[in-house]
PDB file of N, CA and C in Angstrom:
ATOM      1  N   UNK A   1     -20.134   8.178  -3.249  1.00  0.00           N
ATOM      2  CA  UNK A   1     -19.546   7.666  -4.478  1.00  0.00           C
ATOM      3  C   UNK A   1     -18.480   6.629  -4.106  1.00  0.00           C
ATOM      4  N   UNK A   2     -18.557   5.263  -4.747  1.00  0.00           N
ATOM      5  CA  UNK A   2     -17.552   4.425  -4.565  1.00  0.00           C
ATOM      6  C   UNK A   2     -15.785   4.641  -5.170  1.00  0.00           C
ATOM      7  N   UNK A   3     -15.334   4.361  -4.438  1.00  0.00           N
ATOM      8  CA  UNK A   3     -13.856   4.522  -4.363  1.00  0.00           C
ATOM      9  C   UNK A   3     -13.516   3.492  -5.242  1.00  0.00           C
ATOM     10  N   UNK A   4     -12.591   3.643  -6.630  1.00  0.00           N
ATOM     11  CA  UNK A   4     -11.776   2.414  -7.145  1.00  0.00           C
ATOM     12  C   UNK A   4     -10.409   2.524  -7.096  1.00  0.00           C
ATOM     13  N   UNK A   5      -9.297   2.028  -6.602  1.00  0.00           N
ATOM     14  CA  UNK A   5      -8.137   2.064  -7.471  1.00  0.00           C
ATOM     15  C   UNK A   5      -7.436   1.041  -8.052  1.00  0.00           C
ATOM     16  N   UNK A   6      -6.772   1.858  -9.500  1.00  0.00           N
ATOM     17  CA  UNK A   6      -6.718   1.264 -10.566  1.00  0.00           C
ATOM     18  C   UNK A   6      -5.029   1.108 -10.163  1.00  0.00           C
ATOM     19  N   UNK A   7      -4.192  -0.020 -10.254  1.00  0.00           N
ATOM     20  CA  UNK A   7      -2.595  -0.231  -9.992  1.00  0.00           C
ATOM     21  C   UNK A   7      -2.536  -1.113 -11.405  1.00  0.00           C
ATOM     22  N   UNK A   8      -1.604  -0.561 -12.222  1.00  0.00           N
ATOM     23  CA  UNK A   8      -1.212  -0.561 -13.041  1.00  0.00           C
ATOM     24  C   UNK A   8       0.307  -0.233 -13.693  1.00  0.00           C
ATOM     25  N   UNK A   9       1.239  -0.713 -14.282  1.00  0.00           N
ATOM     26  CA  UNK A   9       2.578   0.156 -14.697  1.00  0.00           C
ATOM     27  C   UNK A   9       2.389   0.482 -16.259  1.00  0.00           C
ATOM     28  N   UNK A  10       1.164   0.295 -16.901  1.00  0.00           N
ATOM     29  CA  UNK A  10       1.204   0.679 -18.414  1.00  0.00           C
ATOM     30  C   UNK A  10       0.166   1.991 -18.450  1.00  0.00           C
ATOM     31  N   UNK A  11       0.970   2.832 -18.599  1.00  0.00           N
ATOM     32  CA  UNK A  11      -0.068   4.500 -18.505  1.00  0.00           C
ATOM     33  C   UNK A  11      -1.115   4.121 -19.433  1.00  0.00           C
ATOM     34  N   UNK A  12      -1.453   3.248 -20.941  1.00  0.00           N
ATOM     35  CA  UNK A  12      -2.171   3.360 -21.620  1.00  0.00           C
ATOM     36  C   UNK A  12      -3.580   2.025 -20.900  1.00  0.00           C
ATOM     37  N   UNK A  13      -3.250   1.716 -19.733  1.00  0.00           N
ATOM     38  CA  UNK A  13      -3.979   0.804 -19.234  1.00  0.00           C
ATOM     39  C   UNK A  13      -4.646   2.157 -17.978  1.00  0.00           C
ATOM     40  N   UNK A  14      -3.990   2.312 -17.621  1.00  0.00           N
ATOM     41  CA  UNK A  14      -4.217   3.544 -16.608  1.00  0.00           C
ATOM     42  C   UNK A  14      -5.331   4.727 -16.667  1.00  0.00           C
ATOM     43  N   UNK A  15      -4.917   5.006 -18.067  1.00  0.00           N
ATOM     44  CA  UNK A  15      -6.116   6.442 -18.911  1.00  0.00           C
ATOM     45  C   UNK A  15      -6.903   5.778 -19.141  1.00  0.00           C
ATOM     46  N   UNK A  16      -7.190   4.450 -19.909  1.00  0.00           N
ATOM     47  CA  UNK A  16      -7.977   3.955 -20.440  1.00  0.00           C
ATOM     48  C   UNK A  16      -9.552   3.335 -19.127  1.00  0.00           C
ATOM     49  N   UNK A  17      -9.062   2.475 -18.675  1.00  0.00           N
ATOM     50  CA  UNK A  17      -9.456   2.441 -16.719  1.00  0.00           C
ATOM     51  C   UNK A  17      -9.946   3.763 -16.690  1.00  0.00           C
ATOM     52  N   UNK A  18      -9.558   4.763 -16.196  1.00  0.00           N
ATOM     53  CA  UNK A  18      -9.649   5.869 -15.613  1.00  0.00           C
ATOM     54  C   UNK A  18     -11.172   6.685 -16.559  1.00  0.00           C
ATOM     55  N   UNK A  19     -10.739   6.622 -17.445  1.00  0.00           N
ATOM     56  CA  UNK A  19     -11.757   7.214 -18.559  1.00  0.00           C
ATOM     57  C   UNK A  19     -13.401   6.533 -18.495  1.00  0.00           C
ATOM     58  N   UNK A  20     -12.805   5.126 -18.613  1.00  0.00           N
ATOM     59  CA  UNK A  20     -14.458   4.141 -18.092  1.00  0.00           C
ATOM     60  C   UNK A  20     -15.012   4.694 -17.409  1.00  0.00           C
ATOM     61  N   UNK A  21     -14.672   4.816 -16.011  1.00  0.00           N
ATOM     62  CA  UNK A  21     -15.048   4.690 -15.046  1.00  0.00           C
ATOM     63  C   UNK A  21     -14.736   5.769 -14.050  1.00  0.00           C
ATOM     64  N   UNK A  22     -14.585   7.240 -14.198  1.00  0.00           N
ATOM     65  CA  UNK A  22     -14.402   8.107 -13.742  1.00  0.00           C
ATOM     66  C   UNK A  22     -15.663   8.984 -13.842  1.00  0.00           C
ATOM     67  N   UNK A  23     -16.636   8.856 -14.713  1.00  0.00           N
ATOM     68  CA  UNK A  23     -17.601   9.617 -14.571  1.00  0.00           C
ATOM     69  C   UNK A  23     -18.503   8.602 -13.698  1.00  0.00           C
ATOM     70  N   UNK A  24     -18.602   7.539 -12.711  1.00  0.00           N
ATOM     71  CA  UNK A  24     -19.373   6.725 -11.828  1.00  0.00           C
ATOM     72  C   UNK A  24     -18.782   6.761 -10.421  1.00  0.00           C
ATOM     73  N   UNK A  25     -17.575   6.910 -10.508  1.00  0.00           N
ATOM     74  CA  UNK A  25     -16.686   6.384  -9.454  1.00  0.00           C
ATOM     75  C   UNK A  25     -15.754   7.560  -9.191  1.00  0.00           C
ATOM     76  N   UNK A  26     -15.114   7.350  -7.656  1.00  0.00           N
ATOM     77  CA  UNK A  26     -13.964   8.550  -7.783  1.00  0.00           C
ATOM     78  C   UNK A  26     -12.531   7.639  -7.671  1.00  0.00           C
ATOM     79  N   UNK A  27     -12.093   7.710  -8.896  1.00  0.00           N
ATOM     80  CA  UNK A  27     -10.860   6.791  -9.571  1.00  0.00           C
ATOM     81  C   UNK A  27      -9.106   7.415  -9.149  1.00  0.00           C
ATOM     82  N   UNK A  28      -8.864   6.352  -8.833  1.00  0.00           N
ATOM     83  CA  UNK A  28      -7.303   6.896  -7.969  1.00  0.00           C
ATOM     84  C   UNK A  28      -6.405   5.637  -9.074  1.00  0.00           C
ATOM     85  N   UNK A  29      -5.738   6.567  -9.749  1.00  0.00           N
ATOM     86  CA  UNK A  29      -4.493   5.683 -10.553  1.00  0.00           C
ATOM     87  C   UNK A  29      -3.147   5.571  -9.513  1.00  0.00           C
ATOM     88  N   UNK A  30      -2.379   4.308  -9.953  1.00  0.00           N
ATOM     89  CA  UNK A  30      -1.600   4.067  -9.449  1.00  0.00           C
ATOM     90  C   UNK A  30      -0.712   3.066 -10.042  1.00  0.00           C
ATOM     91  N   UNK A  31       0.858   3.593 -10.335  1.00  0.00           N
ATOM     92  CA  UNK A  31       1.580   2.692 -11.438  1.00  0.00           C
ATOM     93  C   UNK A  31       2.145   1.560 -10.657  1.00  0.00           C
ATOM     94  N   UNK A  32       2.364   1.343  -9.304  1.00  0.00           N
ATOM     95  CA  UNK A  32       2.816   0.376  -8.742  1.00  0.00           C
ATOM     96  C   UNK A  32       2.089  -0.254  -7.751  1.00  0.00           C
ATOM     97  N   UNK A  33       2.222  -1.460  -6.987  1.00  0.00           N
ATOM     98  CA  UNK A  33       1.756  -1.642  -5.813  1.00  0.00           C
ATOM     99  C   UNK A  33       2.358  -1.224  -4.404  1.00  0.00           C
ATOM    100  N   UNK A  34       3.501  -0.340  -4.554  1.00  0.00           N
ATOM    101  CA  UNK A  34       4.078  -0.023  -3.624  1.00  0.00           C
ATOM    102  C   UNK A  34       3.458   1.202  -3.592  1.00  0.00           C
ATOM    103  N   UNK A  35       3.119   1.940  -4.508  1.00  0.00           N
ATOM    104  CA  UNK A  35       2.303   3.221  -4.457  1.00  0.00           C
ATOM    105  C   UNK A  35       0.655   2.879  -3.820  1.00  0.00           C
ATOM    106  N   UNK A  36       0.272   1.960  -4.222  1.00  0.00           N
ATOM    107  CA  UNK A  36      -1.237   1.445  -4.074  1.00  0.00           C
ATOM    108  C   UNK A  36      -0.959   1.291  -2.610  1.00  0.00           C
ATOM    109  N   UNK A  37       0.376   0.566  -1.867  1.00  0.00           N
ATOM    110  CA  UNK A  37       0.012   0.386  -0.419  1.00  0.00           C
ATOM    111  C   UNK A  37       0.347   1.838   0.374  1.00  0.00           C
ATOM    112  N   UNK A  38       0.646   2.571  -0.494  1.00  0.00           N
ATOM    113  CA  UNK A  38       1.086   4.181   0.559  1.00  0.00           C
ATOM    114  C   UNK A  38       0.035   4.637   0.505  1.00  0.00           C
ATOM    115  N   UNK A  39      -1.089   4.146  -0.574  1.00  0.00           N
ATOM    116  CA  UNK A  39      -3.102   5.111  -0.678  1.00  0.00           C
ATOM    117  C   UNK A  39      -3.561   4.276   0.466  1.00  0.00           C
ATOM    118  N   UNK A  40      -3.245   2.897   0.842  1.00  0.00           N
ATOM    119  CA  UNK A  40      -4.326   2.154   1.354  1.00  0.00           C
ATOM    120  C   UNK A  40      -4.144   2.704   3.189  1.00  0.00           C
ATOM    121  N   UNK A  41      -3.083   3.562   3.510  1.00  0.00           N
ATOM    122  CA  UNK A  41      -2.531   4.030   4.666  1.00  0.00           C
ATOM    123  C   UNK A  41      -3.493   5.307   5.026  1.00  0.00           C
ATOM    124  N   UNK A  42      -4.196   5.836   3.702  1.00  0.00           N
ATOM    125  CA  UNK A  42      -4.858   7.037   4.113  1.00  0.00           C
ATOM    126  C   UNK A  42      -6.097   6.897   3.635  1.00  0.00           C
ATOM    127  N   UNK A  43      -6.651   5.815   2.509  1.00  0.00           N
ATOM    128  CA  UNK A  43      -8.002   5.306   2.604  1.00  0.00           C
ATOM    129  C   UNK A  43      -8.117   4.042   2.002  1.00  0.00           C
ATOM    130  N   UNK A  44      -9.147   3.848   1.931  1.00  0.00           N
ATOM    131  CA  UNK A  44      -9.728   2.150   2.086  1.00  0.00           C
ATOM    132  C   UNK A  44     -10.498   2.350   0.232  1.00  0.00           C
ATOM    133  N   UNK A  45     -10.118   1.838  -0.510  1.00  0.00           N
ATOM    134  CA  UNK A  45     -11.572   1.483  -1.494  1.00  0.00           C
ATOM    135  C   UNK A  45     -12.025   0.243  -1.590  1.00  0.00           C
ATOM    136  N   UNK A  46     -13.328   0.481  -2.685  1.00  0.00           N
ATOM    137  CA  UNK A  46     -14.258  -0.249  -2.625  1.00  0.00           C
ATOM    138  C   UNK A  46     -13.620  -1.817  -3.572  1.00  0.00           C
ATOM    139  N   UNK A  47     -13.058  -1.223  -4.090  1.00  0.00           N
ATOM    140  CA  UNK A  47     -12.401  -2.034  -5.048  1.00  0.00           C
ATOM    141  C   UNK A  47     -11.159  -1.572  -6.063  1.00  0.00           C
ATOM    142  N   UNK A  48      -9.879  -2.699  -6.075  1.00  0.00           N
ATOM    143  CA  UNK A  48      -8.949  -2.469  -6.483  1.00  0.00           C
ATOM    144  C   UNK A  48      -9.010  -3.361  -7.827  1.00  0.00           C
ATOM    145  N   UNK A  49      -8.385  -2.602  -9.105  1.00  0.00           N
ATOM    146  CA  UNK A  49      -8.461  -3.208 -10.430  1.00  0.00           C
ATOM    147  C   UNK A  49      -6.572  -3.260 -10.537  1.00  0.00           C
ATOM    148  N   UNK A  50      -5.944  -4.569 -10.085  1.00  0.00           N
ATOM    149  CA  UNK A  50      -4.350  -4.966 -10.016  1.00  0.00           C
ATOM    150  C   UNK A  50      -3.879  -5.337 -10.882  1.00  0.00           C
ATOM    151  N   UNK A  51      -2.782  -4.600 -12.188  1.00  0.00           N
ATOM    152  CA  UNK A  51      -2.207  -5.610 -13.218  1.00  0.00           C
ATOM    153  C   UNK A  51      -1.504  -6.819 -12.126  1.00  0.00           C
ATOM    154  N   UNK A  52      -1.335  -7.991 -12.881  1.00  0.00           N
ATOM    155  CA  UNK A  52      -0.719  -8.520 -12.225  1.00  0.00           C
ATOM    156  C   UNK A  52       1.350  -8.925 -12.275  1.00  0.00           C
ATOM    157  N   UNK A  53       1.298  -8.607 -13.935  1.00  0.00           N
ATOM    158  CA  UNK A  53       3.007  -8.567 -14.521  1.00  0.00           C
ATOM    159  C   UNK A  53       3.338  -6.652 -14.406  1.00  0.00           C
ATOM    160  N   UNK A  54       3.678  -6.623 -12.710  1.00  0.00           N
ATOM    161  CA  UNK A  54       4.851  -5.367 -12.708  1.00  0.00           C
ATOM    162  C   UNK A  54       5.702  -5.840 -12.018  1.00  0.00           C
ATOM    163  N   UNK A  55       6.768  -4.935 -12.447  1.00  0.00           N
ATOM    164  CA  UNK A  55       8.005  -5.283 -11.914  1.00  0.00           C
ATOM    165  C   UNK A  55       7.969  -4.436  -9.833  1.00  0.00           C
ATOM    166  N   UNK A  56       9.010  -5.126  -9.721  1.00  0.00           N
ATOM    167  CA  UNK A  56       9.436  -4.838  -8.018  1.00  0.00           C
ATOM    168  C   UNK A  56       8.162  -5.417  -7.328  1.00  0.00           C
ATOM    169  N   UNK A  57       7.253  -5.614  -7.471  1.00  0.00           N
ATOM    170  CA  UNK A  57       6.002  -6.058  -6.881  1.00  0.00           C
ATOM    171  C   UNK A  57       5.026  -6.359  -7.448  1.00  0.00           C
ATOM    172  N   UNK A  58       4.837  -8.281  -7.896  1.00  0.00           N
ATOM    173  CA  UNK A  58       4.038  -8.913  -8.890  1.00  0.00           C
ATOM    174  C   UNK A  58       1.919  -8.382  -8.146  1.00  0.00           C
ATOM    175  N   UNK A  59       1.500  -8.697  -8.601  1.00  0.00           N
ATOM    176  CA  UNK A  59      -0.007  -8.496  -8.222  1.00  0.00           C
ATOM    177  C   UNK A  59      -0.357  -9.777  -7.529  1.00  0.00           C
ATOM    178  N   UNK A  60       0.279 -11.098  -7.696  1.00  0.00           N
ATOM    179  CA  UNK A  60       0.314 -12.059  -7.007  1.00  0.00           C
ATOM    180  C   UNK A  60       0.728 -12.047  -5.461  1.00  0.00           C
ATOM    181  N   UNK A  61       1.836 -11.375  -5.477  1.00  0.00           N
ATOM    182  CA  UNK A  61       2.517 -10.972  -4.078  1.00  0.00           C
ATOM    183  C   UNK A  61       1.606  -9.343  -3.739  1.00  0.00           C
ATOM    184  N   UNK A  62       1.106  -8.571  -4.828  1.00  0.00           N
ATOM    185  CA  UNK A  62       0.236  -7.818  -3.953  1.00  0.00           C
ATOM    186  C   UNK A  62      -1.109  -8.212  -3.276  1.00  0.00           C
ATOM    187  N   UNK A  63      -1.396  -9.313  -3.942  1.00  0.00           N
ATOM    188  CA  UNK A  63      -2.673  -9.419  -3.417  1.00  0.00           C
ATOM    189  C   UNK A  63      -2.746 -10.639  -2.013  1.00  0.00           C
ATOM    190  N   UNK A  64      -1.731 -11.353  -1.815  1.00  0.00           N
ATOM    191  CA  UNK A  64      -0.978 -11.803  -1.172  1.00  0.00           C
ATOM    192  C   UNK A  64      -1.368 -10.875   0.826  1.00  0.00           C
ATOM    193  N   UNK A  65      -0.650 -10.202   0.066  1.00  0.00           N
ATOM    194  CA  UNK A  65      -0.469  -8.503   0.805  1.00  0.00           C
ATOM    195  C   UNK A  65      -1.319  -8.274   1.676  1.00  0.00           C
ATOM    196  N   UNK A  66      -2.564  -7.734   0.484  1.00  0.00           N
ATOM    197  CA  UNK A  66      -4.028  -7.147   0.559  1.00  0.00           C
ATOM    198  C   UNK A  66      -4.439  -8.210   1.703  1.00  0.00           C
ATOM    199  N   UNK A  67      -4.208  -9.420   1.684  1.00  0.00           N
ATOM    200  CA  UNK A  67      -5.326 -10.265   2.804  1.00  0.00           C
ATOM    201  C   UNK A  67      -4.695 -10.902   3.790  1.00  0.00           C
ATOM    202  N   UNK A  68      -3.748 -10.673   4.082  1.00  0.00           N
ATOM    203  CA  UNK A  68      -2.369 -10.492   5.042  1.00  0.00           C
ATOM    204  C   UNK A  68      -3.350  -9.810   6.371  1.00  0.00           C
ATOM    205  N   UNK A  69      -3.652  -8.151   5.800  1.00  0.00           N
ATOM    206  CA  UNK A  69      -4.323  -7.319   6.674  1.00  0.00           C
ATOM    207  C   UNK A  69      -5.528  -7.536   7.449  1.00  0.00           C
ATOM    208  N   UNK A  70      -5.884  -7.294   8.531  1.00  0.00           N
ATOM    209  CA  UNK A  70      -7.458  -7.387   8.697  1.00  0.00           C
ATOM    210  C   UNK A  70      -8.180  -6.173   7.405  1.00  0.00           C
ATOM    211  N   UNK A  71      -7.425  -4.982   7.828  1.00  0.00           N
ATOM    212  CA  UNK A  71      -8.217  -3.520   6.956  1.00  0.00           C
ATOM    213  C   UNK A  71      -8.196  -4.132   5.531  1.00  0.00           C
ATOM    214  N   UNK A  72      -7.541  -4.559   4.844  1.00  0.00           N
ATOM    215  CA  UNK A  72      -7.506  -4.851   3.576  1.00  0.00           C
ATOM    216  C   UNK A  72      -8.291  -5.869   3.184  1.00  0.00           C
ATOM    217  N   UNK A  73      -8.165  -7.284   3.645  1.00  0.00           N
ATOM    218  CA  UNK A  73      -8.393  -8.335   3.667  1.00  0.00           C
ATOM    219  C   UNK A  73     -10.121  -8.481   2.690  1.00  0.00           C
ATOM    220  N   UNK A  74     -10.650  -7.701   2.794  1.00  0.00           N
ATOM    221  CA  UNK A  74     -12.049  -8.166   2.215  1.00  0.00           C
ATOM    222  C   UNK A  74     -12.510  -7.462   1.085  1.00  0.00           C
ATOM    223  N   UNK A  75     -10.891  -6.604   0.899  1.00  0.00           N
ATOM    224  CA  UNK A  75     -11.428  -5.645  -0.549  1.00  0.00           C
ATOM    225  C   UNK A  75     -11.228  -6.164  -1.637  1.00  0.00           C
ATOM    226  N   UNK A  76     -12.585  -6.463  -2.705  1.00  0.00           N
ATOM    227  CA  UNK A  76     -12.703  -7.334  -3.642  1.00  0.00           C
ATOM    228  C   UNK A  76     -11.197  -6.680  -4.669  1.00  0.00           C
ATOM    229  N   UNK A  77     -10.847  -7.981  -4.908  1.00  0.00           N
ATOM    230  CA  UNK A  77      -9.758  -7.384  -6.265  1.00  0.00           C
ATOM    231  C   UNK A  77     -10.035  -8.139  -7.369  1.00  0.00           C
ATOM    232  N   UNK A  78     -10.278  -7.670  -8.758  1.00  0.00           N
ATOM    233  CA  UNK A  78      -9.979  -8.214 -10.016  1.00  0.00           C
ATOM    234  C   UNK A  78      -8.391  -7.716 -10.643  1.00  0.00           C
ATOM    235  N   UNK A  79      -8.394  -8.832 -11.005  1.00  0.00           N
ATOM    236  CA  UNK A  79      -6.674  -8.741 -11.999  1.00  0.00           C
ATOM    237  C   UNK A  79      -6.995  -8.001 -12.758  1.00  0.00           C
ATOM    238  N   UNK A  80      -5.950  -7.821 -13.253  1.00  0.00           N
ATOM    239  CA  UNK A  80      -6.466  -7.075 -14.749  1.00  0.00           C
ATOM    240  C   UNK A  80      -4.693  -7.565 -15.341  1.00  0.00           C
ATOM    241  N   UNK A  81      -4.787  -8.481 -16.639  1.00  0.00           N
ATOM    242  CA  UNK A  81      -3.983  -9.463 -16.796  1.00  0.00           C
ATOM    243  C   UNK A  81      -4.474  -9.902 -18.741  1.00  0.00           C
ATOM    244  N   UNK A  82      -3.388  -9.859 -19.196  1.00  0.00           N
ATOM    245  CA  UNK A  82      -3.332 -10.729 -20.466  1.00  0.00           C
ATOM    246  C   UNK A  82      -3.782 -12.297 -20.844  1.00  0.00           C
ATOM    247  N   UNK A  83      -3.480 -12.908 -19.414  1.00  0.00           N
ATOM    248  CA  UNK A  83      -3.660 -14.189 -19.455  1.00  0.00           C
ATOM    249  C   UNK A  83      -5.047 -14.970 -19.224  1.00  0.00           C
ATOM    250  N   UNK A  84      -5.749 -14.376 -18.607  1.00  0.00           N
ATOM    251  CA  UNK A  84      -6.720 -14.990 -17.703  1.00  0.00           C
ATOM    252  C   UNK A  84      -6.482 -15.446 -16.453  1.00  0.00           C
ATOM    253  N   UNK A  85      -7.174 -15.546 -15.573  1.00  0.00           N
ATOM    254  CA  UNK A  85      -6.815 -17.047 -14.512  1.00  0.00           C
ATOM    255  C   UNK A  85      -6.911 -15.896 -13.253  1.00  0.00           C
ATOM    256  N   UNK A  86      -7.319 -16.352 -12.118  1.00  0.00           N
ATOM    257  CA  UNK A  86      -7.725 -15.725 -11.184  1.00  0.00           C
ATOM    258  C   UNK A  86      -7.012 -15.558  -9.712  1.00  0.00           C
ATOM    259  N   UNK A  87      -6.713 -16.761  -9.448  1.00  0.00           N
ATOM    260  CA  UNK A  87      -5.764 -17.174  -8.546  1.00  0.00           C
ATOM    261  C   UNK A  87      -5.842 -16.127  -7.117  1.00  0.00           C
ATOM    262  N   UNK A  88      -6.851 -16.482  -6.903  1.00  0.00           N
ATOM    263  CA  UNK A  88      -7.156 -16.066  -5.827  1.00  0.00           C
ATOM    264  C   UNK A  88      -8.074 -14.471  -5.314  1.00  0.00           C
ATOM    265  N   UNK A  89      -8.391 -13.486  -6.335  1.00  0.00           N
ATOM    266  CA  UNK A  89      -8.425 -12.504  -6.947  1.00  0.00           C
ATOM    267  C   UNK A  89     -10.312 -12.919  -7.191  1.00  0.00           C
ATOM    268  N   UNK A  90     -11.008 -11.684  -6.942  1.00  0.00           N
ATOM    269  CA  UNK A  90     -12.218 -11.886  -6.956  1.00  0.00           C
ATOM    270  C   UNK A  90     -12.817 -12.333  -8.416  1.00  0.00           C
ATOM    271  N   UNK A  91     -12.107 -11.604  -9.135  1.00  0.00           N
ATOM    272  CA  UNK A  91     -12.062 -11.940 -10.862  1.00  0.00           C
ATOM    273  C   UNK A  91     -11.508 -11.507 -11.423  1.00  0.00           C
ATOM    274  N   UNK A  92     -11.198 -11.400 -13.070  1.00  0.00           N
ATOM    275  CA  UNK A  92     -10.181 -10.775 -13.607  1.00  0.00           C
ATOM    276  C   UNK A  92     -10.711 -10.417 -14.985  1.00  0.00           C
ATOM    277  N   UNK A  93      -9.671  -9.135 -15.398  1.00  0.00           N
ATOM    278  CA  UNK A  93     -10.819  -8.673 -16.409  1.00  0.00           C
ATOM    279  C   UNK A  93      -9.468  -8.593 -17.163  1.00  0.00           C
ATOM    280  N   UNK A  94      -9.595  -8.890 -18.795  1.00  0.00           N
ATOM    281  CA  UNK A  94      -8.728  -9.491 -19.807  1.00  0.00           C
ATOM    282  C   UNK A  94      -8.372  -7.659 -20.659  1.00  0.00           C
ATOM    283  N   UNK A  95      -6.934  -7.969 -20.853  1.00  0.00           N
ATOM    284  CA  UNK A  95      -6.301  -6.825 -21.216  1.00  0.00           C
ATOM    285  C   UNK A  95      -6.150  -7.268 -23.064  1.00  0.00           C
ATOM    286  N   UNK A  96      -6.320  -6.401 -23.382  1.00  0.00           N
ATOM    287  CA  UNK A  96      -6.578  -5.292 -23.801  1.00  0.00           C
ATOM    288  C   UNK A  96      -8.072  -4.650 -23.217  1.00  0.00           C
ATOM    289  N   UNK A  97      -7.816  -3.603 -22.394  1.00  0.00           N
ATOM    290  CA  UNK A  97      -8.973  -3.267 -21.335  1.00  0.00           C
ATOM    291  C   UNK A  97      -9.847  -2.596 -22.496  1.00  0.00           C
ATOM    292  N   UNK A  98     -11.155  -3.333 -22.476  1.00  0.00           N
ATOM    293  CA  UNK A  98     -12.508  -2.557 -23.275  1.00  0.00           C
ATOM    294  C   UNK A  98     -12.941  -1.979 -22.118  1.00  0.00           C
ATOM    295  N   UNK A  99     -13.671  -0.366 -22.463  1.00  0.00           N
ATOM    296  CA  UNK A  99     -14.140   0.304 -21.644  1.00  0.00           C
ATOM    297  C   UNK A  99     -15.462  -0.176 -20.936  1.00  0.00           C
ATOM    298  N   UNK A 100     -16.193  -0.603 -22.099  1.00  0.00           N
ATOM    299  CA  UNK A 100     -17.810  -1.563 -22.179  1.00  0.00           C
ATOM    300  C   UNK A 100     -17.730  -2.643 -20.473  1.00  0.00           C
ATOM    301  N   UNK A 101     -16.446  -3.382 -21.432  1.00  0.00           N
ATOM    302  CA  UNK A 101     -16.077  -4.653 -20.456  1.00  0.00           C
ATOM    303  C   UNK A 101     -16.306  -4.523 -18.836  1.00  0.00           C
ATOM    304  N   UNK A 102     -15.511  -2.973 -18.959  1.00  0.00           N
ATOM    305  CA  UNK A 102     -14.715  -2.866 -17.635  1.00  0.00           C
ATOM    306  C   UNK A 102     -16.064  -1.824 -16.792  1.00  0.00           C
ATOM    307  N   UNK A 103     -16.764  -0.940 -17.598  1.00  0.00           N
ATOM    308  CA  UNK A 103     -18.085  -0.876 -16.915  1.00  0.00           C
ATOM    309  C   UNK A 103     -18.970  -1.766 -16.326  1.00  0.00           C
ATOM    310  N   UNK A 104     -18.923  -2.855 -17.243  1.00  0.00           N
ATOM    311  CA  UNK A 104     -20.250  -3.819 -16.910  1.00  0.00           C
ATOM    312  C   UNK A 104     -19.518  -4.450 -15.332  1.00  0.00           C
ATOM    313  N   UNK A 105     -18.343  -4.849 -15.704  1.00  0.00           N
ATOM    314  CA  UNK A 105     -17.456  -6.135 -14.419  1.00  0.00           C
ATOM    315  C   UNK A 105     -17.331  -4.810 -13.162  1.00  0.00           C
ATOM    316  N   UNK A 106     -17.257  -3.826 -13.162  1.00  0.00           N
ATOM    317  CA  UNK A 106     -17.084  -3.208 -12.006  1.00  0.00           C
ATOM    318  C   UNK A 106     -18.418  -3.292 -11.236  1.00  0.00           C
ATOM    319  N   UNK A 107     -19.669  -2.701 -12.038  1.00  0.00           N
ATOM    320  CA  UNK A 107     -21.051  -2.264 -11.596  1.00  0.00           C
ATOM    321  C   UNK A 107     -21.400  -4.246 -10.685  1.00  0.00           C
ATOM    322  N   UNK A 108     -20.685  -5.141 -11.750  1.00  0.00           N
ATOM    323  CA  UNK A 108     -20.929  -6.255 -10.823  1.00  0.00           C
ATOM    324  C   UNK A 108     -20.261  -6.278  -9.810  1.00  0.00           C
ATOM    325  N   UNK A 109     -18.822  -6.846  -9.557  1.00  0.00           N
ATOM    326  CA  UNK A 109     -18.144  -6.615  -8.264  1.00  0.00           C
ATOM    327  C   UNK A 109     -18.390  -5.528  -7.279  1.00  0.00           C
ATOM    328  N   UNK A 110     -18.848  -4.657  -7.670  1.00  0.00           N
ATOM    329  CA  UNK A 110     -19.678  -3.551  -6.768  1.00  0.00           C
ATOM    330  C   UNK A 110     -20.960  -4.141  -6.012  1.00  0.00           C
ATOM    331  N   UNK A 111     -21.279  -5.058  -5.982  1.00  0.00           N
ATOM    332  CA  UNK A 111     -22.898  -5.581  -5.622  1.00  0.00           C
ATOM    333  C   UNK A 111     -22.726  -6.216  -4.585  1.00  0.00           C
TER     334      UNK A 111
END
């Protein structure tokens, strides 16, 4: 079973994520990216779903981060962002998170 984690600081972005995509996947929430880099110390997923507006550590500077690493470096990330726009980020999936949405864009970035 593929590994996702979801980094997020809005719990109602968090459950919502989690709910999609928990009966496909084994789903690891996470409200910060400082929390997301203490998971990536004890495993690797397949794919990370990054808000990109949190505080102490933007998703810009996490993803930054992510390809800094060799271990990290090739794990697809979509934003997950109000705005659109990708910036570097495998793709990005538009908030207010639809569950539909966020099934279909994972099963792709999964491929």
């Amino acid at each position: 079973m593929k590994t996702i984690f979801i980094v997020d600081d809005t719990d109602t972005n968090l459950v919502t994520a989690k709910e999609a995509l928990e009966e496909d996947y084994r789903v690891f929430t996470m409200p910060s990216a400082a929390k997301m880099f203490a998971f990536l110390e004890k495993m690797t997923p397949d794919l990370i779903l990054l808000d990109i507006e949190m505080p102490e550590m933007n998703g810009f500077t996490a993803l930054d981060k992510l390809r800094e690493k060799e271990k990290t470096a090739k794990i697809p990330v979509a934003f997950l962002t109000a705005h659109g726009g990708m910036a570097g980020a495998t793709d990005f999936i538009v908030k207010p998170i639809s569950k539909e949405d966020l099934q279909h864009r994972v099963v792709e970035l999964l491929k």
